[in-house]
Every structure is written in structure tokens, then in C-alpha cells.
Protein backbone atom coordinates (compact mmCIF):
# COMPACT_ATOMS: atom_id res chain seq x y z
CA UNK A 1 86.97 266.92 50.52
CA UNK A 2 86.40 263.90 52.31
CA UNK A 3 86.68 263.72 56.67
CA UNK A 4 90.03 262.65 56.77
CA UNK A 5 91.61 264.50 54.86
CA UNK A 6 89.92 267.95 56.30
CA UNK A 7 91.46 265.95 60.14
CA UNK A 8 94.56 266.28 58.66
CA UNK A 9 94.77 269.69 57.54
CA UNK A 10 92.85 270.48 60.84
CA UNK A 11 96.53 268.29 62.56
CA UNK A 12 98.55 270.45 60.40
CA UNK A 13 97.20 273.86 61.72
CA UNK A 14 97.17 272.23 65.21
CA UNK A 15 100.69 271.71 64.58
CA UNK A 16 101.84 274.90 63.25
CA UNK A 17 99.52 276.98 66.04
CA UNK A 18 101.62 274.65 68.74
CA UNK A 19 104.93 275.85 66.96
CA UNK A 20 103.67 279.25 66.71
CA UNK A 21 102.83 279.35 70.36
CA UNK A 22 106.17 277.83 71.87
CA UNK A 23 108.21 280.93 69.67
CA UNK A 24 106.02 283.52 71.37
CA UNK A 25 106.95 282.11 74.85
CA UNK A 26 110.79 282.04 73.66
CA UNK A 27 111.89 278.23 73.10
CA UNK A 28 114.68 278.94 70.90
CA UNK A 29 114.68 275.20 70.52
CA UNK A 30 111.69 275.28 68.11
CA UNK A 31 112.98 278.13 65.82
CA UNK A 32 116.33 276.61 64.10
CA UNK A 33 116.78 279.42 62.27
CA UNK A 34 115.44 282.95 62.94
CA UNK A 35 115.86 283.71 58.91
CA UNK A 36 113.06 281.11 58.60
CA UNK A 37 110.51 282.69 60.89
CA UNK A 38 108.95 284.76 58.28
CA UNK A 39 108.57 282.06 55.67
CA UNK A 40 106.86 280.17 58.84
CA UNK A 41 104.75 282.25 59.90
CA UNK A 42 103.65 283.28 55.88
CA UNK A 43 102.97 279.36 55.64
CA UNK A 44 100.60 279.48 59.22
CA UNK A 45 98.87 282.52 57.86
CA UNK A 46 98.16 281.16 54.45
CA UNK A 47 97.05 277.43 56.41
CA UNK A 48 94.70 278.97 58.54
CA UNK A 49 93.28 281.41 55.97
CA UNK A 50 92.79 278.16 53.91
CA UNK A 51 90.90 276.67 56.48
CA UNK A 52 89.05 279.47 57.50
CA UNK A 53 87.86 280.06 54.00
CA UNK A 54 86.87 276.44 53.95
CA UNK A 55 84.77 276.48 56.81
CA UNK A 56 83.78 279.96 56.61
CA UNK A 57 84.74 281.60 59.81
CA UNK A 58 85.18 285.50 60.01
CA UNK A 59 88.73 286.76 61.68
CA UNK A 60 86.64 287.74 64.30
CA UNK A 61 85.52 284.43 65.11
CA UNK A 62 89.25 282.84 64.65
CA UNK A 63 90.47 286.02 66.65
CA UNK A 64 88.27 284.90 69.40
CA UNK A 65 89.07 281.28 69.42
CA UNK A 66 92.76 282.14 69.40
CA UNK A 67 92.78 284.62 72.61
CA UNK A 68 90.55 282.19 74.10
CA UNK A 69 93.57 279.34 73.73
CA UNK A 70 96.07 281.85 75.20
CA UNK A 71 94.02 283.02 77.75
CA UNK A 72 93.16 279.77 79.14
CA UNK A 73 96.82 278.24 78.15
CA UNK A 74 97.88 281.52 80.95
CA UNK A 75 95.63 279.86 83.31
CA UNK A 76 97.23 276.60 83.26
């Protein structure tokens, strides 16, 4: 797999970890339809397991990078 398209995969979790974060906080505006949260959050799982498999990261490493995000995302 070449660099762009593993930038673009990277965009795509980016994207999906963004949307993931705004429904924890609440915005209704980014979840049109609660039916479809499941599907979403199947499709996030399945991205970052993808990715994480790719670049071989443990859950404890991803788990770490993640709290880190929120943590410093409570900060701001």
C-alpha cells in the first residue's frame, strides 16, 4: 500500500473518531438517525481494527492514544 493511500484511510479514521467524539458530547446534529448508530460505530470499530492490524499496534497502545485525545480535548 502506497503513502497516500494509507493518508487517506488514516483521514477516514480521523473522520469517523471526530464523529464519534461529537456523539459522546451530545450533538444530536451529527447523529441523523439514532437507528444508524450501531451500524456506525460497527464501521469505526472494524476501520480502526483495520488500521491497527496494519500498523501493528496492541489495544493497549490505541487505548492509550485515545484517552490521551480526550483527556487533553477536556483540557482545552
Amino acid at each position: 500500500m502506497d503513502e497516500r493511500e494509507k493518508l487517506r484511510k488514516f483521514r477516514e479514521l480521523d473522520d469517523a473518531f471526530a464523529q464519534a467524539l461529537r456523539e459522546m458530547d451530545g450533538d444530536s446534529r451529527s447523529a441523523s438517525n439514532p437507528s444508524e448508530e450501531p451500524a456506525a460505530r460497527a464501521d469505526f470499530e472494524m476501520r480502526v481494527q483495520g488500521l491497527m492490524d496494519e500498523y501493528a499496534l496492541s489495544q493497549t497502545c490505541v487505548y492509550k492514544m485515545l484517552s490521551t485525545l480526550l483527556e487533553h480535548k477536556k483540557i482545552l
